[in-house]
PDB file of N, CA and C in Angstrom:
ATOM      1  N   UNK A   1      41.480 -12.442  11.638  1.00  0.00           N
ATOM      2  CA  UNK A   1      40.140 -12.956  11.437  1.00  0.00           C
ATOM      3  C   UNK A   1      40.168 -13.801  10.151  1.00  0.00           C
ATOM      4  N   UNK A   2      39.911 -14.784  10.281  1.00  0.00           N
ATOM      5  CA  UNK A   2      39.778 -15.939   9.113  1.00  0.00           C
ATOM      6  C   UNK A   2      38.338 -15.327   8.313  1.00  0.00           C
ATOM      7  N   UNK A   3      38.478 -15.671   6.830  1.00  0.00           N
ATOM      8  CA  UNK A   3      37.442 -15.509   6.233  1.00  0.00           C
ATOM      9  C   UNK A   3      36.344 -16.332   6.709  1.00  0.00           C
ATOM     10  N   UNK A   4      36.181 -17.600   7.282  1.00  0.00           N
ATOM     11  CA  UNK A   4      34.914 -18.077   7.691  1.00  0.00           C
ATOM     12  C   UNK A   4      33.840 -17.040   9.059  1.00  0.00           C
ATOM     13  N   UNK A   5      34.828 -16.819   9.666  1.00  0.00           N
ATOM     14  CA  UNK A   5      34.532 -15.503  10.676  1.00  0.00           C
ATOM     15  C   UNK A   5      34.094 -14.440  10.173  1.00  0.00           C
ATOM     16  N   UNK A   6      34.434 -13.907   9.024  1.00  0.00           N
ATOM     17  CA  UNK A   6      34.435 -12.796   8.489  1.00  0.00           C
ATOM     18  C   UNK A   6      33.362 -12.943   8.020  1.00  0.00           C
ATOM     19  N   UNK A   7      32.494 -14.202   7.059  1.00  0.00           N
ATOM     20  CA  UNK A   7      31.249 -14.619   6.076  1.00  0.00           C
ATOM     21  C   UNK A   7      30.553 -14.778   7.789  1.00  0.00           C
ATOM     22  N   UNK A   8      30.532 -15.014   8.742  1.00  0.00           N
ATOM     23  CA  UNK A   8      29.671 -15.617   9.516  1.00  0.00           C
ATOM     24  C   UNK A   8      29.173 -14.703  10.361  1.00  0.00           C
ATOM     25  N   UNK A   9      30.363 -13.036  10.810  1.00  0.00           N
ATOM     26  CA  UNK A   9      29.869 -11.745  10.673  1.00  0.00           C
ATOM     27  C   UNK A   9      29.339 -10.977  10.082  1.00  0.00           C
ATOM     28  N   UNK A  10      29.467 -11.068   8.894  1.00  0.00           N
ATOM     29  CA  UNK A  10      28.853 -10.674   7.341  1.00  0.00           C
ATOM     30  C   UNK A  10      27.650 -11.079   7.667  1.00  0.00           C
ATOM     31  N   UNK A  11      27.028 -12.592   7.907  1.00  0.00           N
ATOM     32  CA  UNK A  11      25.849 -13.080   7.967  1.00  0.00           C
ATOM     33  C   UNK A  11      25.404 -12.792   8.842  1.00  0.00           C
ATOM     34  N   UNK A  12      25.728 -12.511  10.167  1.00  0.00           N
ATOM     35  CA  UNK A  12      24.682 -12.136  11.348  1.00  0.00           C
ATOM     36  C   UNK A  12      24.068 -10.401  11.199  1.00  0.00           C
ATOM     37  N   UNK A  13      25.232  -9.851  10.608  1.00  0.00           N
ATOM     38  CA  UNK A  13      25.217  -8.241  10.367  1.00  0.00           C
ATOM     39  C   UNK A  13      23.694  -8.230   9.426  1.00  0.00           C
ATOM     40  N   UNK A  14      23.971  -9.443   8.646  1.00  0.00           N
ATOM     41  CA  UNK A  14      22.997  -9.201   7.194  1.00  0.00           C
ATOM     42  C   UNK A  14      21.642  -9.744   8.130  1.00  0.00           C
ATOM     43  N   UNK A  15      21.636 -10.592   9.073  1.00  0.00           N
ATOM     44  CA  UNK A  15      20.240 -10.374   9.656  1.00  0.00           C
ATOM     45  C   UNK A  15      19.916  -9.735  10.329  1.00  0.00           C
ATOM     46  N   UNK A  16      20.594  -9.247  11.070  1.00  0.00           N
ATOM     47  CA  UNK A  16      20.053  -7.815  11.808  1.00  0.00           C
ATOM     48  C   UNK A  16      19.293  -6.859  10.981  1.00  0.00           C
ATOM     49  N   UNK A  17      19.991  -6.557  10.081  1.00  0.00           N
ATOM     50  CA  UNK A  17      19.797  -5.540   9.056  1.00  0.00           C
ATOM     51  C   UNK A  17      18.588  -5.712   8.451  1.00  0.00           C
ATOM     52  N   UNK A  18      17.962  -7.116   8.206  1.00  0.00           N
ATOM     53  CA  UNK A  18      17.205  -7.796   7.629  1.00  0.00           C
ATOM     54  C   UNK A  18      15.690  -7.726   8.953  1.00  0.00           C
ATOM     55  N   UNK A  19      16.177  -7.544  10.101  1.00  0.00           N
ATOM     56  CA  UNK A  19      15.148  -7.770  11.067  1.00  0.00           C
ATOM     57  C   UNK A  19      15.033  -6.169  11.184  1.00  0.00           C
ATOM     58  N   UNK A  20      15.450  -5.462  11.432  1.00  0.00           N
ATOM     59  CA  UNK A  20      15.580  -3.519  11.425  1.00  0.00           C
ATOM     60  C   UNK A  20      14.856  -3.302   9.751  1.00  0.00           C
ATOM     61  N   UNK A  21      14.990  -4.050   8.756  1.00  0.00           N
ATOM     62  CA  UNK A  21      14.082  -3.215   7.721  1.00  0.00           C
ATOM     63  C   UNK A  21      12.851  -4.467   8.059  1.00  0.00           C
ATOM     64  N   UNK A  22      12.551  -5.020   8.466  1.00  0.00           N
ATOM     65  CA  UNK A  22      11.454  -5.843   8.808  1.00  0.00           C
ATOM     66  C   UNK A  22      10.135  -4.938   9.184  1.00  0.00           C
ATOM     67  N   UNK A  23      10.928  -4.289  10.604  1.00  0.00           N
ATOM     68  CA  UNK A  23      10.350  -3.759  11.711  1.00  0.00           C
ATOM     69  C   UNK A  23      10.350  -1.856  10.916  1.00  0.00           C
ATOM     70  N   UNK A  24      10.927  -1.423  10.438  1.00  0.00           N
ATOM     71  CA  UNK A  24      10.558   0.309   9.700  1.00  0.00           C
ATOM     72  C   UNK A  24       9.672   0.057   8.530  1.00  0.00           C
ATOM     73  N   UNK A  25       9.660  -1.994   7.528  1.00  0.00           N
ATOM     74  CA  UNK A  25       8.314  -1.569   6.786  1.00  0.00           C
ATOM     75  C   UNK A  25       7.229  -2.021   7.438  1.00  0.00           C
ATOM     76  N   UNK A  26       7.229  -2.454   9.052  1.00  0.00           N
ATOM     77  CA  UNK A  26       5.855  -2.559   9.931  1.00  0.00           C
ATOM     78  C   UNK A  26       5.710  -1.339  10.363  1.00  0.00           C
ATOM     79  N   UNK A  27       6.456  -0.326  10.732  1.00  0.00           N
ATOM     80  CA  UNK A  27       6.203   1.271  11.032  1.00  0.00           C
ATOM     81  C   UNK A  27       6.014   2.105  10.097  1.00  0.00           C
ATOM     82  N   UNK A  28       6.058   1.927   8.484  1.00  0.00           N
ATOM     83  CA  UNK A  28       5.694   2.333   7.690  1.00  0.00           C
ATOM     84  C   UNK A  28       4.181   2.027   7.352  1.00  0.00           C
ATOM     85  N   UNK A  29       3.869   1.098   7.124  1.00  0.00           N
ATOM     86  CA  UNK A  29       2.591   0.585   7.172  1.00  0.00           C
ATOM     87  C   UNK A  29       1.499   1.457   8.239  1.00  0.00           C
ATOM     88  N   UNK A  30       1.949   0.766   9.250  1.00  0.00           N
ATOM     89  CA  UNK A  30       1.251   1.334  10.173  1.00  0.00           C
ATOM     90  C   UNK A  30       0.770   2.825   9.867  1.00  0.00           C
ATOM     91  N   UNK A  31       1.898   3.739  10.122  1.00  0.00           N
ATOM     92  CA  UNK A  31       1.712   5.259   9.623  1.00  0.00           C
ATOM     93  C   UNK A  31       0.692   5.351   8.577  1.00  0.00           C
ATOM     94  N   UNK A  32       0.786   4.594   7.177  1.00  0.00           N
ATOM     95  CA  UNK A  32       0.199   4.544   5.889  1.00  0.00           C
ATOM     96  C   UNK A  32      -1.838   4.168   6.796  1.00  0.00           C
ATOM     97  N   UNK A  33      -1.883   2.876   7.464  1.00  0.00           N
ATOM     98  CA  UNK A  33      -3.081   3.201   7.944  1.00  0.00           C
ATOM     99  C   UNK A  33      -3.669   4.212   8.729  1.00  0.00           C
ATOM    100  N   UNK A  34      -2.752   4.526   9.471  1.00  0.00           N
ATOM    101  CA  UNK A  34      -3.037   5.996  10.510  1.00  0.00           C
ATOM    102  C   UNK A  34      -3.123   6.889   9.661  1.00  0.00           C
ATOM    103  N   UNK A  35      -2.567   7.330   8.500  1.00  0.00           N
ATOM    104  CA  UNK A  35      -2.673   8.326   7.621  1.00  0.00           C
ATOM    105  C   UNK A  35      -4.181   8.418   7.036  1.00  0.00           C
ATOM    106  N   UNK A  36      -4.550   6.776   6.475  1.00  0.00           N
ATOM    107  CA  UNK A  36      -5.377   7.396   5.475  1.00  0.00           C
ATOM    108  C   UNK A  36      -6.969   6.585   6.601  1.00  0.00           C
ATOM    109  N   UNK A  37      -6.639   6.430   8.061  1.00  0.00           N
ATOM    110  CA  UNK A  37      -8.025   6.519   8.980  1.00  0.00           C
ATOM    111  C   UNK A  37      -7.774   7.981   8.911  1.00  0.00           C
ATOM    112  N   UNK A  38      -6.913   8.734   9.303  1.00  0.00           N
ATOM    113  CA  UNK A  38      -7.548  10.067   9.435  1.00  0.00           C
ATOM    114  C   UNK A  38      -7.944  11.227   8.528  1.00  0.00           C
ATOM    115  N   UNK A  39      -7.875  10.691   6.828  1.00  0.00           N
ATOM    116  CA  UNK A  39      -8.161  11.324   5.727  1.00  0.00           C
ATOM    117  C   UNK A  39      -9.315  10.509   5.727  1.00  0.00           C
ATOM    118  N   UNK A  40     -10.235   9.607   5.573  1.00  0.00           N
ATOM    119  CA  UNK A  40     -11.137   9.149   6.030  1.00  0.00           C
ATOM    120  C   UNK A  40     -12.121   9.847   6.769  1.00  0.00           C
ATOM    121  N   UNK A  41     -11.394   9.783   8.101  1.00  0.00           N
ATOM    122  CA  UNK A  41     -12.192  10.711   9.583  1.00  0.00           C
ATOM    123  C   UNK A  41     -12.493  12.430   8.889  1.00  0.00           C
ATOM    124  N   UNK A  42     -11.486  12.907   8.519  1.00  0.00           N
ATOM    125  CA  UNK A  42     -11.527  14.188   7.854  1.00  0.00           C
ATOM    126  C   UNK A  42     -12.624  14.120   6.659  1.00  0.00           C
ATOM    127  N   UNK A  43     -12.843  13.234   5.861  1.00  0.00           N
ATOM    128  CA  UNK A  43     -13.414  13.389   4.478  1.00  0.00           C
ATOM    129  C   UNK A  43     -15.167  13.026   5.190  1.00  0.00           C
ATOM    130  N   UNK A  44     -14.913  12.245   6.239  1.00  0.00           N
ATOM    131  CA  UNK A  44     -16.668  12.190   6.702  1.00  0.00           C
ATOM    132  C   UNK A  44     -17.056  13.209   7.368  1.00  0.00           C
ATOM    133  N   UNK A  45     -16.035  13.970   8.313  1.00  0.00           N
ATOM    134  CA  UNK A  45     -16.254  15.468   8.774  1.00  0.00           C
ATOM    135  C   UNK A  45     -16.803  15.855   8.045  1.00  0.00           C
ATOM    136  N   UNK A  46     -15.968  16.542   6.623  1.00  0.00           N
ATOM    137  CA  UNK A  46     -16.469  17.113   6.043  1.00  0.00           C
ATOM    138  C   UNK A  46     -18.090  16.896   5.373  1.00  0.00           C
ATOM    139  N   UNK A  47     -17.687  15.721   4.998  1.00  0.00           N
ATOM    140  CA  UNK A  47     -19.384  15.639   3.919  1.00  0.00           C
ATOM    141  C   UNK A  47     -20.922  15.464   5.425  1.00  0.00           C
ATOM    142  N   UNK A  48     -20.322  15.260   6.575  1.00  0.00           N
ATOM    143  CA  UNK A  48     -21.206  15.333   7.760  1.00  0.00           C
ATOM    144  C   UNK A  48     -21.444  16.455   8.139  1.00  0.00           C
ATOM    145  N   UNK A  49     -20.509  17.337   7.762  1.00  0.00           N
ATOM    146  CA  UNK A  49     -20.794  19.414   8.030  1.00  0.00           C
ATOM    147  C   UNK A  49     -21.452  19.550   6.654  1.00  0.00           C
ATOM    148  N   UNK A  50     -20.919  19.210   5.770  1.00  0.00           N
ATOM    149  CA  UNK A  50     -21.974  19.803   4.319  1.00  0.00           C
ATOM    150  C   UNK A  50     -23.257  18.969   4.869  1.00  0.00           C
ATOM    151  N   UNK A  51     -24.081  18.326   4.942  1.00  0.00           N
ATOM    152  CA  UNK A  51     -25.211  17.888   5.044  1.00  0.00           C
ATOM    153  C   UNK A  51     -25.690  18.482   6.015  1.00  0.00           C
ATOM    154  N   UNK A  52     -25.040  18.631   7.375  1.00  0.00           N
ATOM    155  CA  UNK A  52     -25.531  19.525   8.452  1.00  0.00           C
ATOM    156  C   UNK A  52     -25.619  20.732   7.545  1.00  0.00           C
ATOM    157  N   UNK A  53     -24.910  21.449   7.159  1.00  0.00           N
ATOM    158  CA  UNK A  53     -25.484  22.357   6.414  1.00  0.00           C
ATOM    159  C   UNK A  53     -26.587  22.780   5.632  1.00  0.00           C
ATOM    160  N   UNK A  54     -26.494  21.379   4.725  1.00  0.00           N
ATOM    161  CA  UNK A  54     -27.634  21.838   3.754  1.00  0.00           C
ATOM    162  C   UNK A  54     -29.123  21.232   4.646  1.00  0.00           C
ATOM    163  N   UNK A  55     -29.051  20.812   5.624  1.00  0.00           N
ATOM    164  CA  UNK A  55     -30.176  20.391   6.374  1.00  0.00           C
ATOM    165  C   UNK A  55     -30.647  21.494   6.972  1.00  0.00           C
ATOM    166  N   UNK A  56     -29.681  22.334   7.594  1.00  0.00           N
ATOM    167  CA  UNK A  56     -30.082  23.743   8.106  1.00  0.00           C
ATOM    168  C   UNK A  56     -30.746  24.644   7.027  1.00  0.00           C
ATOM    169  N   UNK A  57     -29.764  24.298   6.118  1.00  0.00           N
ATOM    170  CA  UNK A  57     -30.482  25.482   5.112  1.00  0.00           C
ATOM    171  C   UNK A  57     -32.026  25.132   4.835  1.00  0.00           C
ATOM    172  N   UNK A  58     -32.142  24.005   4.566  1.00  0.00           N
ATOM    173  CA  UNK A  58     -33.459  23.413   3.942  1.00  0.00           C
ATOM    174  C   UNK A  58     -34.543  23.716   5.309  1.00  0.00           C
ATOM    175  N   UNK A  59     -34.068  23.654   6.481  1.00  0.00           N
ATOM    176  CA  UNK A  59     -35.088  24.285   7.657  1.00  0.00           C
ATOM    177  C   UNK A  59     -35.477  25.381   7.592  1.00  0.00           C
ATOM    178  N   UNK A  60     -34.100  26.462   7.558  1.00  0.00           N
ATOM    179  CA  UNK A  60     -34.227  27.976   7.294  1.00  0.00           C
ATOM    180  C   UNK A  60     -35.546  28.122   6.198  1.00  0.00           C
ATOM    181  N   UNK A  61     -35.191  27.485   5.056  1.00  0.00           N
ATOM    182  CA  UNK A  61     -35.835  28.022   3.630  1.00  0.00           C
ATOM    183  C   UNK A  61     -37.301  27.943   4.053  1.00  0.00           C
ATOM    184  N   UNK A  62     -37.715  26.118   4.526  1.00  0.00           N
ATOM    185  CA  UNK A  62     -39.026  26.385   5.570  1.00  0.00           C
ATOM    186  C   UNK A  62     -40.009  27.212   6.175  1.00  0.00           C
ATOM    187  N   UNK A  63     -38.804  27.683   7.133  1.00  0.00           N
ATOM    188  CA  UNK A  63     -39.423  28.373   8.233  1.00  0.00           C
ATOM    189  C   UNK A  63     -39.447  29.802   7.391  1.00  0.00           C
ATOM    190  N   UNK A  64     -38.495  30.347   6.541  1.00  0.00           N
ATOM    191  CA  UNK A  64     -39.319  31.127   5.539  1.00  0.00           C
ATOM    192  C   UNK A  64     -40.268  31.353   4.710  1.00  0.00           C
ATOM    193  N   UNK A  65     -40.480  30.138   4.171  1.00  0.00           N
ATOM    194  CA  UNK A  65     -41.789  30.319   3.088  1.00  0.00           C
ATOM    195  C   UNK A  65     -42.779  29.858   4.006  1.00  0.00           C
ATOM    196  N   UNK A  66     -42.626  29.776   5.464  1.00  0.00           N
ATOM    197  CA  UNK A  66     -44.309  29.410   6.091  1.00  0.00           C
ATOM    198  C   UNK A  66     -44.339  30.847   6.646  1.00  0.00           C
ATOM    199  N   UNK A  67     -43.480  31.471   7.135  1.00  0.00           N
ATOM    200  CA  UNK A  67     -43.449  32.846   7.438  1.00  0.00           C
ATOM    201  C   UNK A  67     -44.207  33.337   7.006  1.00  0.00           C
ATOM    202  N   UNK A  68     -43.562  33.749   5.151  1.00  0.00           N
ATOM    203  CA  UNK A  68     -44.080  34.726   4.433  1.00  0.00           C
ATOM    204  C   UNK A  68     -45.587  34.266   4.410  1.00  0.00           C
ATOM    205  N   UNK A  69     -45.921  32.900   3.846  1.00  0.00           N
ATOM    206  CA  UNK A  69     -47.161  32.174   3.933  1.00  0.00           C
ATOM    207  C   UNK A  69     -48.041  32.355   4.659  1.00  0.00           C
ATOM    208  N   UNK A  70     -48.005  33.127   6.320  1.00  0.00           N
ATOM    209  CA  UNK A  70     -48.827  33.014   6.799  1.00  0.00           C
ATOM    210  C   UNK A  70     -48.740  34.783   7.361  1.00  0.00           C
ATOM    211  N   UNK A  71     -47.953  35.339   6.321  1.00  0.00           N
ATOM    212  CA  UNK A  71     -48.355  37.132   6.665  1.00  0.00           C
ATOM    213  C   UNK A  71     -49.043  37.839   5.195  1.00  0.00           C
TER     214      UNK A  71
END
């Protein structure tokens, strides 16, 4: 194998290589948005159950002091 063969394998190797980390930091990415939609989705769960919560509570407390209010 002549060195021009050898630089011109060298070079195709080096784009491959170059197109394969192309394509794992587009699958990295990706993951990184899928990650933080579903820490997102999770963090509105949550503060959408605390408010359901404190909305219940604030009914409960209601329907207690008209209770007592009207015995």
């Amino acid at each position: 194998m002549t060195r021009k063969e050898m630089i011109a394998m060298l070079e195709a190797n080096c784009k491959e290589l170059d197109e394969k980390k192309l394509q794992f930091e587009r699958m990295i990415y990706a993951l990184r948005v899928e990650e933080a939609a579903a820490q997102a989705a999770d963090t509105g769960d949550d503060s959408a159950s605390a408010e359901e919560e404190a909305e219940s509570d604030a009914e409960e407390e209601e329907s207690d002091s008209s209770a007592s209010a009207s015995v």
